[in-house]
Every structure is written in structure tokens, then in C-alpha cells.
C-alpha atoms as a PDB file:
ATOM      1  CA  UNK A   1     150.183-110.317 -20.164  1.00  0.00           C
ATOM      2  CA  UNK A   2     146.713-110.911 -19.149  1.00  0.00           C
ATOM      3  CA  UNK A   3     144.490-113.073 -21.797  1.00  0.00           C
ATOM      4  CA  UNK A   4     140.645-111.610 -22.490  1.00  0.00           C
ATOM      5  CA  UNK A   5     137.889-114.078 -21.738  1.00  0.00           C
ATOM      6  CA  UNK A   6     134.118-113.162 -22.494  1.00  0.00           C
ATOM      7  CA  UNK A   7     131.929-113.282 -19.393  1.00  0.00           C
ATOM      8  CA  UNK A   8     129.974-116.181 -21.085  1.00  0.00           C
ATOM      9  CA  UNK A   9     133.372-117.708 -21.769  1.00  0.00           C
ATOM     10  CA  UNK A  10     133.962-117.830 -17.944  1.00  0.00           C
ATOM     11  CA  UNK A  11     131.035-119.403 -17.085  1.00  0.00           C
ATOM     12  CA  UNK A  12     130.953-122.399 -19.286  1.00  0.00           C
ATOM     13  CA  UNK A  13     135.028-122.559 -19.580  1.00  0.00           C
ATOM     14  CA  UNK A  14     135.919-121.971 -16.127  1.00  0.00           C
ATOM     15  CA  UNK A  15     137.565-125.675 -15.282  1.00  0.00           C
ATOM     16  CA  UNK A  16     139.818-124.476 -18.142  1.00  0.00           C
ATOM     17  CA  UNK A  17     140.649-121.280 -16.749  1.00  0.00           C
ATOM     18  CA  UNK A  18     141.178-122.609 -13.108  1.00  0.00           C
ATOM     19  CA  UNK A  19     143.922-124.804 -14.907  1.00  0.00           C
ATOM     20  CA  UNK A  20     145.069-121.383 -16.684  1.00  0.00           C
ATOM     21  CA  UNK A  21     145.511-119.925 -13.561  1.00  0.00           C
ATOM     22  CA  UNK A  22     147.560-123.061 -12.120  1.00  0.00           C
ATOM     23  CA  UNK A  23     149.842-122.397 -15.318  1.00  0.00           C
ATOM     24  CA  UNK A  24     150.242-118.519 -14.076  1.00  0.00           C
ATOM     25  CA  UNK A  25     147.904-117.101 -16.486  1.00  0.00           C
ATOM     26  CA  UNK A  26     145.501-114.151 -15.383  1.00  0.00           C
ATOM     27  CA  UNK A  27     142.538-113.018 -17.272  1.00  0.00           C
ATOM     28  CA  UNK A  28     140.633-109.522 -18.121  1.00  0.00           C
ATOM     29  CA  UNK A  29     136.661-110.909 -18.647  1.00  0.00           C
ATOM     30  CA  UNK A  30     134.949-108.621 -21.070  1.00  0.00           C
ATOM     31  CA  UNK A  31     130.966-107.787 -20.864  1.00  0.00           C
ATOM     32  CA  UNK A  32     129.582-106.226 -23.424  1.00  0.00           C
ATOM     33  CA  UNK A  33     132.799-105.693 -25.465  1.00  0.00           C
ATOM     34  CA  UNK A  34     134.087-103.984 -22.217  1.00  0.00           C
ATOM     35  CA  UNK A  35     136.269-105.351 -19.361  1.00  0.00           C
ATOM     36  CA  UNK A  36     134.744-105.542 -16.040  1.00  0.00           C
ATOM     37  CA  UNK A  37     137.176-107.947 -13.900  1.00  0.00           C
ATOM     38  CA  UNK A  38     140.524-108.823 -13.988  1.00  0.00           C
ATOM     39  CA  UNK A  39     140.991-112.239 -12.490  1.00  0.00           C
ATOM     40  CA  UNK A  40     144.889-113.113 -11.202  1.00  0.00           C
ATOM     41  CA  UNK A  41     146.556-116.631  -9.875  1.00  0.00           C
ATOM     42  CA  UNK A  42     146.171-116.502  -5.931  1.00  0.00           C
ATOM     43  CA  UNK A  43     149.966-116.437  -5.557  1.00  0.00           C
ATOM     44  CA  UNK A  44     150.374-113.506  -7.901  1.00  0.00           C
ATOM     45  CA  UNK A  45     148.662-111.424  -5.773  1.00  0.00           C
ATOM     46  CA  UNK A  46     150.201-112.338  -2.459  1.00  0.00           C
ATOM     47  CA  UNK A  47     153.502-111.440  -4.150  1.00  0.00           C
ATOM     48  CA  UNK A  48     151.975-108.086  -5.209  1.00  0.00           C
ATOM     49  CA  UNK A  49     150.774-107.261  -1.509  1.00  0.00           C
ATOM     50  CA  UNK A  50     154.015-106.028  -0.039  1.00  0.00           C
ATOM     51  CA  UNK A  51     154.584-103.349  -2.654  1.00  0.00           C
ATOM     52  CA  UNK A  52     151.022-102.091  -3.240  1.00  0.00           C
ATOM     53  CA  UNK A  53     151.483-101.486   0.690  1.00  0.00           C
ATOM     54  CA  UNK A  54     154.459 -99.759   0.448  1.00  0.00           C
ATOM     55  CA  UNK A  55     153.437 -98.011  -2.115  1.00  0.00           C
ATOM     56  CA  UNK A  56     150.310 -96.642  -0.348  1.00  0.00           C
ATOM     57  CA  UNK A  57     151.710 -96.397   3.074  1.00  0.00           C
ATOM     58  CA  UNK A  58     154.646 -93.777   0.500  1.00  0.00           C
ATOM     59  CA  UNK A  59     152.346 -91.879  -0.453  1.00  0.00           C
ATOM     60  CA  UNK A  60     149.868 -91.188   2.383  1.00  0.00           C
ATOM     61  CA  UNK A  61     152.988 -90.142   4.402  1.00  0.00           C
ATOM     62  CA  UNK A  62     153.487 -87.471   1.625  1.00  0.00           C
ATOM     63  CA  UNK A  63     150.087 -86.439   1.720  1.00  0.00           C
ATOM     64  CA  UNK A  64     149.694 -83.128   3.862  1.00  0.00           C
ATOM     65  CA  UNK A  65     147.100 -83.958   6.826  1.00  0.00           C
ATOM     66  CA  UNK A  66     143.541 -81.648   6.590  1.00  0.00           C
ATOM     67  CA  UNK A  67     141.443 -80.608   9.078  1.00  0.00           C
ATOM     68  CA  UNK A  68     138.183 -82.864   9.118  1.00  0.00           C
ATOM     69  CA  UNK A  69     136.725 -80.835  11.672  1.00  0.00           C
ATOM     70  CA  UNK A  70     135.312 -82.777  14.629  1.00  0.00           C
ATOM     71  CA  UNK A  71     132.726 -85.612  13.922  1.00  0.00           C
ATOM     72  CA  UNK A  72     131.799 -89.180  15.402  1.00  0.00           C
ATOM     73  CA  UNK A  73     130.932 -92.570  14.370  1.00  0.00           C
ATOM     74  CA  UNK A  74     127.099 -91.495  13.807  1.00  0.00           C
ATOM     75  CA  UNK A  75     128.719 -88.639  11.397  1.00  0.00           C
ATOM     76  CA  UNK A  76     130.439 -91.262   9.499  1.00  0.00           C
ATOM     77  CA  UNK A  77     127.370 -93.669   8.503  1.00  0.00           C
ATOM     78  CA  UNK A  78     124.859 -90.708   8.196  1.00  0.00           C
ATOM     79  CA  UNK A  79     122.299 -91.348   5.295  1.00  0.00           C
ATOM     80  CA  UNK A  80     120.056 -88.836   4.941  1.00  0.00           C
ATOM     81  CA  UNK A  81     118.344 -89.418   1.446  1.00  0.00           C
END
């Protein structure tokens, strides 16, 4: 279960939450009374990795392929504002 830490907290606690993490602890910082990052151990999320891929990779194969219609790399970063 992830512990809630203010965004203020972070700042002038973060030694103590770098040894939180070293214990396995993750954290959801709050802004403003509402969260805006959820901060994990290193390790957590390389274990996580393999099945968000797999996960992903699941369900783009069951995903039915569209026509884009043709279009190039200029197409792509076009910004007209």
C-alpha cells in the first residue's frame, strides 16, 4: 500500500523517504489535496516491467489494425497552430 506524502513534505523530508524507499515503501505525493505522482522503489518497477509488457504487447495483438491512410514523417510532427 502506497503511503501519501504532501509535495512540501517531499521536499524538506526527502532523505527520509529515500530511506522509505530502501525499506520497499512507495509514495502517492498530494498537491493541493490531490495526488499528482506516485513515486515507487527502483526495483519495484523493474519487477513490474515484464508484465506491463506482456500485458500491452496482449492487447495490441487483439486490437483490429485500421487504415491510417498514407502519411510521412513530416505528417507526423505537423503543427499548424
Amino acid at each position: 500500500m502506497d503511503e501519501t506524502v504532501s509535495a512540501v513534505d517531499v521536499e524538506h523530508k526527502f532523505s527520509l523517504i529515500l530511506r522509505g524507499f530502501r525499506e520497499g515503501r512507495s509514495y502517492v505525493v498530494i498537491s493541493h489535496g490531490r495526488p499528482v505522482a506516485r513515486i515507487i522503489p527502483a526495483d519495484a518497477h523493474r519487477a513490474e516491467f515484464p508484465r506491463s509488457r506482456a500485458a500491452l504487447l496482449s492487447r495490441l495483438e487483439r486490437q483490429p489494425l485500421i487504415d491510417a491512410g498514407n502519411w510521412n514523417r513530416d505528417d507526423a510532427y505537423d503543427d499548424e497552430r
